[in-house]
Protein backbone atom coordinates (compact mmCIF):
# COMPACT_ATOMS: atom_id res chain seq x y z
CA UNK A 1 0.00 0.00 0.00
CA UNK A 2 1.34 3.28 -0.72
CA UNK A 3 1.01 5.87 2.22
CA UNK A 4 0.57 10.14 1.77
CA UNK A 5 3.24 11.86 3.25
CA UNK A 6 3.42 15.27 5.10
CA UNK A 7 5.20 18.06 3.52
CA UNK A 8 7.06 17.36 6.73
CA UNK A 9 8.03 14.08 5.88
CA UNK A 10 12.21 14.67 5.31
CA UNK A 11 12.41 16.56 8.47
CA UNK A 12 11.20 14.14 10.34
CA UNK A 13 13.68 11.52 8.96
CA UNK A 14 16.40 13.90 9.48
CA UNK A 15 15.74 14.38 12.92
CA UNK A 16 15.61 10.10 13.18
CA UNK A 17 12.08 10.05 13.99
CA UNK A 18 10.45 6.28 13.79
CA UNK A 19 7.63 6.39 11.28
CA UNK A 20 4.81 4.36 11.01
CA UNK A 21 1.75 4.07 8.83
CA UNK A 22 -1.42 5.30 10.03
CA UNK A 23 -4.96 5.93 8.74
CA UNK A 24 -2.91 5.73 4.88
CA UNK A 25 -0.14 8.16 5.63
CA UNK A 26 3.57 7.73 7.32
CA UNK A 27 4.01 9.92 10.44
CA UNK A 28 6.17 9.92 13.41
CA UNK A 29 5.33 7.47 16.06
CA UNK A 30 8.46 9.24 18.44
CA UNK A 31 11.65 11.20 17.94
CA UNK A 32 14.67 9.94 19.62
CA UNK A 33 13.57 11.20 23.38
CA UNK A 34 11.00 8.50 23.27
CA UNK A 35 7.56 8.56 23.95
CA UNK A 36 7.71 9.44 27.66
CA UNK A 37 10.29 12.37 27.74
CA UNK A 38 7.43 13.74 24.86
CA UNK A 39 4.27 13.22 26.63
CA UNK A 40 5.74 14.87 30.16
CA UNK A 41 7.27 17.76 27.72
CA UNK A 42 3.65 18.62 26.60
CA UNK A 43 2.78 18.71 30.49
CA UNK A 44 4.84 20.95 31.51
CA UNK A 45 6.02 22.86 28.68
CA UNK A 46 5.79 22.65 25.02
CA UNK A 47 5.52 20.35 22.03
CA UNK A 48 5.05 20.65 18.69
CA UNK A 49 2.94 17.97 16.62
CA UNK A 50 2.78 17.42 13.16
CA UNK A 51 -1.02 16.05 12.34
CA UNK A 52 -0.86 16.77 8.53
CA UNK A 53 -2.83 13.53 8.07
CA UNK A 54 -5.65 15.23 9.20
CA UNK A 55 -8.10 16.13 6.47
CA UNK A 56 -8.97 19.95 5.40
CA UNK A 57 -12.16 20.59 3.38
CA UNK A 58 -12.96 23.79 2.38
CA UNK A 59 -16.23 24.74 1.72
CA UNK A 60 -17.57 28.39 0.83
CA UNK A 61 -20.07 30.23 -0.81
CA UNK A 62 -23.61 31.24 0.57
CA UNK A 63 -25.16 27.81 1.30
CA UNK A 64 -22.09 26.58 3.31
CA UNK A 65 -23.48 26.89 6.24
CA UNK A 66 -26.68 24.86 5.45
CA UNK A 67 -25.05 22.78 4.20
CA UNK A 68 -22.94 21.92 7.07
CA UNK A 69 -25.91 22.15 9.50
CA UNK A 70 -28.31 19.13 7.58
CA UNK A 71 -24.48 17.19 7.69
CA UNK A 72 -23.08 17.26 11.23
CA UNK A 73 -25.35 16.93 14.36
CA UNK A 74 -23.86 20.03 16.38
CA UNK A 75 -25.37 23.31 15.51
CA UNK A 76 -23.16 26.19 14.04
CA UNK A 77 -25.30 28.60 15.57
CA UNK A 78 -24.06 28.25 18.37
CA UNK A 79 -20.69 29.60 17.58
CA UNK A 80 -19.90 32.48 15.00
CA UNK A 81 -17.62 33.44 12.18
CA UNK A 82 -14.35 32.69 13.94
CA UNK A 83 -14.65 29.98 16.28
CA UNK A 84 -14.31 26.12 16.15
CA UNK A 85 -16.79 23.76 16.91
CA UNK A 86 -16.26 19.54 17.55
CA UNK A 87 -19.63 17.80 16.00
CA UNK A 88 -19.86 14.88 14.46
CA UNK A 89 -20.84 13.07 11.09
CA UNK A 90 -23.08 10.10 11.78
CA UNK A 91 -24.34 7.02 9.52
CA UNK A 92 -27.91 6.39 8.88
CA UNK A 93 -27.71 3.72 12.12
CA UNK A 94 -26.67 7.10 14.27
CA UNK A 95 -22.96 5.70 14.61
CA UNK A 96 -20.64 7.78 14.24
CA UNK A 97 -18.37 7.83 10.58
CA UNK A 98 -16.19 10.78 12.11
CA UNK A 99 -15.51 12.92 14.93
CA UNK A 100 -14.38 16.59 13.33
CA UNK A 101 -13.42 20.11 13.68
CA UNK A 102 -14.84 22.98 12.12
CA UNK A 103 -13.29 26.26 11.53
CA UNK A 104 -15.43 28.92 10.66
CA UNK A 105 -12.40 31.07 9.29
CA UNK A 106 -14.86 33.49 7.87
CA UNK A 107 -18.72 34.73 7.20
CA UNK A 108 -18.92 31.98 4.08
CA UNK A 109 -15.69 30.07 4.81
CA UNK A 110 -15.32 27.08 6.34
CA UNK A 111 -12.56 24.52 6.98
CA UNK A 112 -13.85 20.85 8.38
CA UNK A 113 -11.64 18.92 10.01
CA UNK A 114 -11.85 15.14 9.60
CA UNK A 115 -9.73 12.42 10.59
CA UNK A 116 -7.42 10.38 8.65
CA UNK A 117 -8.70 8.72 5.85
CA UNK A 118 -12.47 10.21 6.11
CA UNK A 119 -11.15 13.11 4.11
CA UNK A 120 -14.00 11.23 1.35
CA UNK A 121 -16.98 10.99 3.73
CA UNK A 122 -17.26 14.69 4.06
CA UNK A 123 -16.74 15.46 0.67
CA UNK A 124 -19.38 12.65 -0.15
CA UNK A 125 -22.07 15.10 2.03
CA UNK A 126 -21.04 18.22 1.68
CA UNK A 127 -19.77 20.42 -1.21
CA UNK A 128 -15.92 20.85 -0.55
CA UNK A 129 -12.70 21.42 -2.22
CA UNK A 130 -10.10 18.62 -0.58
CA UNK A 131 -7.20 21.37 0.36
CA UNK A 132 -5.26 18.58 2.65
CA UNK A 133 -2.11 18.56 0.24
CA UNK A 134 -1.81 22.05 0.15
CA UNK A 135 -0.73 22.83 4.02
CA UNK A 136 0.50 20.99 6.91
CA UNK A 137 -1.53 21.12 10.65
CA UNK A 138 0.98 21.77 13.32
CA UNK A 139 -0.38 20.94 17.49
CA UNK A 140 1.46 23.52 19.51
CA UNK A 141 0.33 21.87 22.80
CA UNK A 142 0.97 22.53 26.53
CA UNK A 143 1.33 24.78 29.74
CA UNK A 144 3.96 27.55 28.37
CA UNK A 145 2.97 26.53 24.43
CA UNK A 146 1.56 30.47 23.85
CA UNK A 147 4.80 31.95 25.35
CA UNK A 148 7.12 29.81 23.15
CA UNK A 149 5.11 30.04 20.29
CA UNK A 150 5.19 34.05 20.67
CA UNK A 151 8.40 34.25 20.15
CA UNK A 152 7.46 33.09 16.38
CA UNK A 153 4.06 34.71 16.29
CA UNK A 154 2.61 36.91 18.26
CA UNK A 155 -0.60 36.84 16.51
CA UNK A 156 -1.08 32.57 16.43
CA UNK A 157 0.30 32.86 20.09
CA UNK A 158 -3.07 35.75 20.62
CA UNK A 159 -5.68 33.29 19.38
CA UNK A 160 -8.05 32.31 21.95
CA UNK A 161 -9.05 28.77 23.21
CA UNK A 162 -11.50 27.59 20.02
CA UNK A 163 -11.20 31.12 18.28
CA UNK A 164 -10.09 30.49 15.05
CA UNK A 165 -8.16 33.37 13.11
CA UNK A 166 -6.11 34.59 10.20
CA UNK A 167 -1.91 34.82 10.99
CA UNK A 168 1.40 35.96 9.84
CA UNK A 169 3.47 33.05 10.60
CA UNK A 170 7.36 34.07 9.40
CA UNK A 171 5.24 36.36 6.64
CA UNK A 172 3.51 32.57 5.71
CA UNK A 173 -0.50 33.28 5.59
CA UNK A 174 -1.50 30.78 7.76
CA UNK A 175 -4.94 29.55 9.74
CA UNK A 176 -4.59 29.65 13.25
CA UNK A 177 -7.32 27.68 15.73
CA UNK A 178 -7.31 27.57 19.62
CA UNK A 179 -7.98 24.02 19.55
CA UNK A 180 -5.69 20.52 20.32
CA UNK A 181 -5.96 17.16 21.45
CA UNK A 182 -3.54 16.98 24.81
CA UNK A 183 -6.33 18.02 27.36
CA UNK A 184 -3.29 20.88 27.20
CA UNK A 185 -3.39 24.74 26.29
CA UNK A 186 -2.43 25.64 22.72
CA UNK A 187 -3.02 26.24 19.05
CA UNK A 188 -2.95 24.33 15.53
CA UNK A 189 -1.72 25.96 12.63
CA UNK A 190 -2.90 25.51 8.85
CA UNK A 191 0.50 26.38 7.19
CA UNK A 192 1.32 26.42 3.53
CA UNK A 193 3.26 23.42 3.02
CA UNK A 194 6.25 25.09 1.48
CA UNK A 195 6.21 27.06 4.39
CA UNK A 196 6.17 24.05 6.81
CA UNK A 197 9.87 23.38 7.14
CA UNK A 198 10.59 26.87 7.74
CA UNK A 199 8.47 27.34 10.67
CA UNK A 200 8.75 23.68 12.40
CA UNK A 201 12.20 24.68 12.31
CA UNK A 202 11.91 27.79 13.80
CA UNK A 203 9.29 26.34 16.56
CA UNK A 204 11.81 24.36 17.78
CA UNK A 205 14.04 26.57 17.57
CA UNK A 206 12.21 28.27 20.06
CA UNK A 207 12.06 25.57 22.42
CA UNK A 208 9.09 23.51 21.26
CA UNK A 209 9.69 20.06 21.65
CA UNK A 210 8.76 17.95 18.89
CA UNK A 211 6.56 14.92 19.51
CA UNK A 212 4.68 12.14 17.71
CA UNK A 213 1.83 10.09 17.67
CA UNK A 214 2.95 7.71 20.66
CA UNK A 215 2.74 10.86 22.82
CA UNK A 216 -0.14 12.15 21.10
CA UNK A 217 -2.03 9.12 22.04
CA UNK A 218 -0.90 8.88 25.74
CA UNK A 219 -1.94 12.60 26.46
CA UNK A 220 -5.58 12.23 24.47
CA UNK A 221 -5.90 9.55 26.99
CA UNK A 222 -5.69 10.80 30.49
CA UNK A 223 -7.49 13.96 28.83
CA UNK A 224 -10.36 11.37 27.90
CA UNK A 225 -11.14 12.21 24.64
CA UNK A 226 -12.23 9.62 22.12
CA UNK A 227 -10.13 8.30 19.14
CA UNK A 228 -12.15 7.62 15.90
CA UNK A 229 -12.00 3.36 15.28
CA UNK A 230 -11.71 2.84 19.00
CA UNK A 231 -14.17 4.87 21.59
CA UNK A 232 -16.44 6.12 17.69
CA UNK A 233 -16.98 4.38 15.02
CA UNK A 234 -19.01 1.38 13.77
CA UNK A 235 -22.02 1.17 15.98
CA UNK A 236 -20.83 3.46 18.70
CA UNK A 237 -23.49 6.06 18.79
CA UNK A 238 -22.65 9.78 20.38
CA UNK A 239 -24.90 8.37 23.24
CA UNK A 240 -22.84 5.62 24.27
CA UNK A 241 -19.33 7.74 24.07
CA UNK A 242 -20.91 10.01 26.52
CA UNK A 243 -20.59 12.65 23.84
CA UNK A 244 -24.49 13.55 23.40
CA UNK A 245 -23.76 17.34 24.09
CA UNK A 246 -22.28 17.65 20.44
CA UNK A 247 -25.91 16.59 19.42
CA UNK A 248 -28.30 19.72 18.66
CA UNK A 249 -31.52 18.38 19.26
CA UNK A 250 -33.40 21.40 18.22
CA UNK A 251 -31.42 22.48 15.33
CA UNK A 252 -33.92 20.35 12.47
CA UNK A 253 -32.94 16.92 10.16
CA UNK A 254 -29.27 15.99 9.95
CA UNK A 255 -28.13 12.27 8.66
CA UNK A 256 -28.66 9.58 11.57
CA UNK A 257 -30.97 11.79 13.70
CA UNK A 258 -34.19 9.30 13.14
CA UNK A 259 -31.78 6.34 14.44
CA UNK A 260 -30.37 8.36 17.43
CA UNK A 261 -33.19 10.06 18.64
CA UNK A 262 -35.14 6.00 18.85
CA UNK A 263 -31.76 5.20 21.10
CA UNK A 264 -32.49 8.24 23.09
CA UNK A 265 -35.90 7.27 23.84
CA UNK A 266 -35.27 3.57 24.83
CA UNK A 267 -31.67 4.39 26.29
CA UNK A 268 -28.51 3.25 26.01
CA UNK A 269 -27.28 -0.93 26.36
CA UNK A 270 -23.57 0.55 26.61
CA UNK A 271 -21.85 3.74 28.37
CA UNK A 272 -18.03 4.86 28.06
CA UNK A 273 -16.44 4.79 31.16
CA UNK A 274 -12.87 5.69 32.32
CA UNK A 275 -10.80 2.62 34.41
CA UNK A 276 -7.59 2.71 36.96
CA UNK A 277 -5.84 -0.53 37.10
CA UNK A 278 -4.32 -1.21 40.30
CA UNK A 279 -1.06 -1.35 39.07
CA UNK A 280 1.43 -0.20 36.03
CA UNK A 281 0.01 -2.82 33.39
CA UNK A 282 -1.76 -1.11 31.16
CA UNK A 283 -5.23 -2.72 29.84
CA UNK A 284 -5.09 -2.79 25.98
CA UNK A 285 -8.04 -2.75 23.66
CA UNK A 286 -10.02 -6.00 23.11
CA UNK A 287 -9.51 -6.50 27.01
CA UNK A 288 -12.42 -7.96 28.48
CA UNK A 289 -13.99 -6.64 31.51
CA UNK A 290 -15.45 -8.08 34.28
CA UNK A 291 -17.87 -7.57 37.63
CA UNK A 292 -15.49 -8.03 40.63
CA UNK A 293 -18.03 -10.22 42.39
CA UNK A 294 -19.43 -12.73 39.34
CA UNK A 295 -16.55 -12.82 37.30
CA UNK A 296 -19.22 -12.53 34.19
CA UNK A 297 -17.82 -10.54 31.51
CA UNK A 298 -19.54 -7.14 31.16
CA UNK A 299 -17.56 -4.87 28.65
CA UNK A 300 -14.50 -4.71 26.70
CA UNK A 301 -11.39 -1.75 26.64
CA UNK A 302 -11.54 0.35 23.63
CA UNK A 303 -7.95 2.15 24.28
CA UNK A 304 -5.84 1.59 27.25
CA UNK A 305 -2.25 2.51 27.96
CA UNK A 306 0.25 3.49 30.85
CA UNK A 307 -0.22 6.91 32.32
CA UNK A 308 3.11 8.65 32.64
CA UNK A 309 1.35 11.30 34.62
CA UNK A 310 -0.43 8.93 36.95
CA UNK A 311 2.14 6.21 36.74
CA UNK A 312 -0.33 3.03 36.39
CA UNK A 313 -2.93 1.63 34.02
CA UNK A 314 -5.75 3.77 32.44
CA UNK A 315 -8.45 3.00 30.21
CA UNK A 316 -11.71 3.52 28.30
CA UNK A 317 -14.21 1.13 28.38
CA UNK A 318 -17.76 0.11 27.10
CA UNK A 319 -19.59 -0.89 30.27
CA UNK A 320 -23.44 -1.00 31.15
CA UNK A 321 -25.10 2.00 31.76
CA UNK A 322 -25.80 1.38 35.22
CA UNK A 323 -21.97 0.77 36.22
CA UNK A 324 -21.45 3.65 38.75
CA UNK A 325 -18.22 5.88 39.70
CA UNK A 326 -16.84 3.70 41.92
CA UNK A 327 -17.21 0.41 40.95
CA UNK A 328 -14.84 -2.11 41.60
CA UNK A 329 -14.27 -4.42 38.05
CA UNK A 330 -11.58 -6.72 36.86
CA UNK A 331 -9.64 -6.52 33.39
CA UNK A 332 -8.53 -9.65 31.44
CA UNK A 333 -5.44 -9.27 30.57
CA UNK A 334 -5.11 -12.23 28.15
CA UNK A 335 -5.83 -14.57 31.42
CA UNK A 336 -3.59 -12.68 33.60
CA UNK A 337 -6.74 -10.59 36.36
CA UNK A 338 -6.19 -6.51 36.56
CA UNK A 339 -8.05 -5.28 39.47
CA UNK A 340 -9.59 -2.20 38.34
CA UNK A 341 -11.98 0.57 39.42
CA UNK A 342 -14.31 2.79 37.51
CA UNK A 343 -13.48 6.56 37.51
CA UNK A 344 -14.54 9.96 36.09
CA UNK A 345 -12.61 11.58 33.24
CA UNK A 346 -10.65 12.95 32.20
CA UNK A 347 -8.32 11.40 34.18
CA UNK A 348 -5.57 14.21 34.38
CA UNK A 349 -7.00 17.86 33.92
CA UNK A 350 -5.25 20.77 33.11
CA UNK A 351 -5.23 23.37 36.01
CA UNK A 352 -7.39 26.16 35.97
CA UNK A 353 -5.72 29.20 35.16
């Protein structure tokens, strides 16, 4: 199979970065610091990401915006020209096909934001131009992310938390949008891609630490937050990921709201939950999971890893709906028993500031 690669893609071989394939492109899994010195970097100071294999649709003109309402289930009119908004794109059944982004960049411009390899299922509902090769997405995540980044930009530094703007970047016309997948403070940046190299360079430069997808992972995990083809996709509703505030009930017809609203009405056989293993081992997904009296089998992980911030076993799992905070389960480790309890999430939050 032949993967996409980012206009980033020689830098990050120069700097000895381990690539791997994912969702049809190769990206850095980790740079030679390793996936823990990356994930406590974006803690307590600053990373960089690349996440070019993210998708960029642009859609304009006057009937953008209806457009975009009868396709996603959150409601735009909630935000304005110049904010983001997470919603997502649902399948007749009301699962979900993707989780996205959208940046309303201006009155009757809009970028959406799907994941890699969906880039086709927005364009197949709404009436886009596929602008992915043209720029590269760069995560500036974590505490002191703004001041670094400042140092580059004032202006991308400036933009708010999901405020999306227009900035210089090293005279580079780039997209700037408070948003990020860390649970951490920061921006992304739509930069021309033969612009990239220029200011990744001068990021780090600045003291941004680059990091890849290992870390990426690790962080979007204590922060809770759902990864498309594990905690959404086939036959995982909004409802069951917990994630039924993206859905605007009163907003009219979008595509899987007949489905959804049925679910609604007769409730939920599943619920996302957050787990703490009693120990370092981290669950995995395809773990089963058990009651902690019976022994009987009662959900499965859907991601699970090490916390390097907690320093034991975290996961997300599909329980039943009437599994409470608290709860003392078991996880099947392939035969080998992790006591476990049920928790809120996210699991590490940033502080308030």
């Amino acid at each position: 199979m032949t993967h996409r690669h980012s206009p980033l893609d020689g830098v990050h071989r120069a700097s000895a970065a381990k690539m791997v394939p994912f969702g049809g492109w190769d990206m850095p899994l980790q740079y030679p610091a390793g996936t823990l010195a990356e994930h406590r970097a974006c803690r307590t100071g600053a990373v960089v990401f690349d996440v070019s294999h993210l998708g960029t649709v642009r859609v304009t003109g006057g009937d953008a915006l209806d457009a975009l309402q009868a396709a996603f289930t959150n409601d735009l009119h909630k935000i304005g020209p110049g904010q983001a908004q997470y919603t997502h794109l649902l399948d007749d059944d009301g699962s979900v096909l993707d989780d996205i982004i959208v940046w309303w960049v201006d009155e009757s411009e809009f970028h959406v934001m799907p994941n890699a390899s969906n880039t086709d299922r927005v364009t197949a509902v709404v009436p886009g131009d596929d602008v992915t090769a043209s720029r590269a997405i760069l995560a500036v995540q974590g505490p002191d992310a703004r001041r670094r980044l400042a140092a580059v930009s004032s202006d991308a530094a400036a933009v708010p938390r999901f405020a999306v703007r227009r900035a210089d970047v090293l005279g580079a016309a780039c997209v700037v949008a408070g948003t990020g997948y860390t649970g951490e403070d920061g921006v992304e940046l739509a930069v021309p891609a033969d612009a990239a190299a220029e200011v990744w360079a001068a990021l780090t430069d600045a003291g941004i630490e680059p990091a890849g997808l290992g870390a990426r992972d690790t962080l979007r995990l204590e922060a809770g937050l759902p990864l498309h083809g594990h905690e959404l996709g086939p036959g995982i509703t909004p409802l069951q990921a917990g994630l039924g505030w993206v859905v605007a009930w009163g907003k009219g017809e979008f595509r899987g709201r007949a489905a959804l609203e049925a679910e609604r009405e007769r409730g939920v056989r599943r619920r996302l939950r957050g787990l703490e293993v009693d120990g370092r081992q981290p669950p995995r997904a395809g773990y089963s999971v058990l009651a902690a009296d019976a022994g009987d089998v009662i959900g499965e992980v859907t991601s699970g890893n090490f916390s390097p911030t907690l320093e034991r076993g975290i996961a997300l799992a599909f329980v039943p709906p009437t599994t409470e905070v608290g709860a003392a389960v078991v996880v099947d480790a392939r035969g080998k028993s992790l006591p476990a309890r049920v928790v809120r999430t996210p699991f590490v939050s940033r502080p308030s500031t």
